[in-house]
C-alpha atoms as a PDB file:
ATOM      1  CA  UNK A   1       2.209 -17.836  10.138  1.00  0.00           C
ATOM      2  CA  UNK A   2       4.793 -15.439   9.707  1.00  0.00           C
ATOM      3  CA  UNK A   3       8.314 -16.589   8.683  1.00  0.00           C
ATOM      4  CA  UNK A   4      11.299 -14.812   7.367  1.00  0.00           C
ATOM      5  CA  UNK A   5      12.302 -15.619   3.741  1.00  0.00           C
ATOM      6  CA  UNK A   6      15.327 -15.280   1.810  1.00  0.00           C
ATOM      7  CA  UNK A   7      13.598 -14.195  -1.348  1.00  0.00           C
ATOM      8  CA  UNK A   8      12.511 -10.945   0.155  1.00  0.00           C
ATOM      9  CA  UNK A   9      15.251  -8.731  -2.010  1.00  0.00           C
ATOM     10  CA  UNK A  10      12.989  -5.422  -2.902  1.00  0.00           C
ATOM     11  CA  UNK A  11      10.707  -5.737  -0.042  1.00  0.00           C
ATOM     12  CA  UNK A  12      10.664  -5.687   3.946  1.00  0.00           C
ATOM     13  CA  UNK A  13       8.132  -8.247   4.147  1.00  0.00           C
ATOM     14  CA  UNK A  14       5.019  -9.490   1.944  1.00  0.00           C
ATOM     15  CA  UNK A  15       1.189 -10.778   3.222  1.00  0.00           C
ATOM     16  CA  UNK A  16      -0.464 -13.659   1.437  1.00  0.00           C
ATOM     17  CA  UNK A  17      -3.866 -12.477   2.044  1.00  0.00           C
ATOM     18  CA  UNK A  18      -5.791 -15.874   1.335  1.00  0.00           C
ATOM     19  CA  UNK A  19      -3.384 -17.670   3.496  1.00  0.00           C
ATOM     20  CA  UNK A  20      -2.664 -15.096   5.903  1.00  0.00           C
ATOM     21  CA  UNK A  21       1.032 -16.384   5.810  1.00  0.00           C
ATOM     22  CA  UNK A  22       3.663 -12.961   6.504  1.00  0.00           C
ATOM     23  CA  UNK A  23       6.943 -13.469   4.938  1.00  0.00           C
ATOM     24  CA  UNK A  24       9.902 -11.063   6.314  1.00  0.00           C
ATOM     25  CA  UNK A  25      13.098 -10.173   4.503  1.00  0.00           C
ATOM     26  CA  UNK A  26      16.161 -11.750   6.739  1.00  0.00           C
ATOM     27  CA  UNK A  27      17.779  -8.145   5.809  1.00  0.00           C
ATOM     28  CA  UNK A  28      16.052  -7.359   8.563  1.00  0.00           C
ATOM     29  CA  UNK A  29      17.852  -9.405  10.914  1.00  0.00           C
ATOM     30  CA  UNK A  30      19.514  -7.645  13.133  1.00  0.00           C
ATOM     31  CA  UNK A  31      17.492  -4.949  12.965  1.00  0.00           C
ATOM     32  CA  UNK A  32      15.963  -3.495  16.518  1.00  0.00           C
ATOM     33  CA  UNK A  33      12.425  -5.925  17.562  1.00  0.00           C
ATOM     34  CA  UNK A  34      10.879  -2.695  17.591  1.00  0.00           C
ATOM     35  CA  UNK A  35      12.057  -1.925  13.844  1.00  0.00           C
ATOM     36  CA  UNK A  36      10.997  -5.664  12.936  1.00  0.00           C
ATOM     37  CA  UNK A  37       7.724  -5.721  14.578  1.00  0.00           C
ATOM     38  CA  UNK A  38       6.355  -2.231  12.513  1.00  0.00           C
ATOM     39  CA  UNK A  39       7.013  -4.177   9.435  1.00  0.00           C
ATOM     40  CA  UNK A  40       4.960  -7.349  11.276  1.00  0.00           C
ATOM     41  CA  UNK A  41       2.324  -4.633  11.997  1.00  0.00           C
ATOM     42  CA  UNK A  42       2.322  -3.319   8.137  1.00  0.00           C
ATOM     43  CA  UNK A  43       1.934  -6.857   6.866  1.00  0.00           C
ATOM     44  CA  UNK A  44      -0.711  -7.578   9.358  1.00  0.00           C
ATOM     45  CA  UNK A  45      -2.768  -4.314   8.045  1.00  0.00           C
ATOM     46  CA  UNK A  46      -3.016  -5.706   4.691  1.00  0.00           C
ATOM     47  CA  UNK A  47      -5.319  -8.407   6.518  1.00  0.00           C
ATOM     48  CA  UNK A  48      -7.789  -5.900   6.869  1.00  0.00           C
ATOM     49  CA  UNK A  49      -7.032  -3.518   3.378  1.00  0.00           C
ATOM     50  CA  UNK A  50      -4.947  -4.578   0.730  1.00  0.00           C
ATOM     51  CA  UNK A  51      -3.604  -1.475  -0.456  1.00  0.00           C
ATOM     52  CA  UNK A  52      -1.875   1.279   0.904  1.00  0.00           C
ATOM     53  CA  UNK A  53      -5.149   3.838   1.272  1.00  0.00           C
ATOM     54  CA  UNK A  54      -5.913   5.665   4.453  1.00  0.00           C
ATOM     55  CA  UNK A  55      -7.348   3.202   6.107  1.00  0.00           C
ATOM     56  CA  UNK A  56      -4.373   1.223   5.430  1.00  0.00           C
ATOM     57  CA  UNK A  57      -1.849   3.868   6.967  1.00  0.00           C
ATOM     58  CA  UNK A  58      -4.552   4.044  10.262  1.00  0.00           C
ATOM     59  CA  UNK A  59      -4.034   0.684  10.790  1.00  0.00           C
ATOM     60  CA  UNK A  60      -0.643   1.053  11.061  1.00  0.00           C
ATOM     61  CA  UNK A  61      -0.386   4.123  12.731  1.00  0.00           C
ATOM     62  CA  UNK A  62      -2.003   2.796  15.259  1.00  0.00           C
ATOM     63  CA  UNK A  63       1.597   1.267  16.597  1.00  0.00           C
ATOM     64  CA  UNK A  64       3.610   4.150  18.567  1.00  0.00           C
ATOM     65  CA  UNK A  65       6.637   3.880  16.991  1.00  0.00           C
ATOM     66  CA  UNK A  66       5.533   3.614  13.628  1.00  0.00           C
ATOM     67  CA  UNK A  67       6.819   7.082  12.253  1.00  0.00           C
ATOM     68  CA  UNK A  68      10.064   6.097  13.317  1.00  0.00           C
ATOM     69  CA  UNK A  69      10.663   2.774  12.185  1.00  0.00           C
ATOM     70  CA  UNK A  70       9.434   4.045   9.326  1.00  0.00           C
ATOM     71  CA  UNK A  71      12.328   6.992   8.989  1.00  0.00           C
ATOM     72  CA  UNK A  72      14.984   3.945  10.017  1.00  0.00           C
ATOM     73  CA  UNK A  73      14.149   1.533   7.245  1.00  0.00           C
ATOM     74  CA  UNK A  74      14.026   4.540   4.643  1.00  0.00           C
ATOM     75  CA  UNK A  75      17.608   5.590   5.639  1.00  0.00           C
ATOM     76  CA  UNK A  76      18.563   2.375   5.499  1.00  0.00           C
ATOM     77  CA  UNK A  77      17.660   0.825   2.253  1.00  0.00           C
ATOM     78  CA  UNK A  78      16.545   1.492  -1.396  1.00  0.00           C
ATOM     79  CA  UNK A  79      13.824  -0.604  -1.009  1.00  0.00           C
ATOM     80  CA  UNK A  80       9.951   0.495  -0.638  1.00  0.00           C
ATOM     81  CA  UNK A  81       7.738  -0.935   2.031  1.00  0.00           C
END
């Protein structure tokens, strides 16, 4: 299930892997879909590898506009991923 959260203050979004319940900040609301659904896609990864290794990152990269909603989220916030 994914569901956005109010609690999500440092963070985009967080992945419960043993639930595989997705949590995404409603700072992101607002936000363009295509903005929204790279952090979905991040959070999704972590299904498959927990941290942030290689693997990880080709996971993600995997979704074409990933570079760039990444650069829009880091000139956006102080927050990491």
């Amino acid at each position: 299930a994914i569901t956005w959260s109010t609690r999500q203050n440092t963070r985009w979004g967080s992945c419960s892997v043993d639930t595989g319940r997705i949590r995404i900040s409603d700072r992101l609301a607002g936000f363009p879909e295509w903005v929204i659904d790279y952090v979905i896609v991040h959070e999704l990864a972590h299904l498959g590898e927990s941290g942030h290794n290689s693997s990880f990152w080709a996971l993600v990269n995997r979704y074409p506009l990933a570079e760039r909603a990444r650069g829009y989220l880091m000139a956006r916030a102080d927050v990491g991923d």
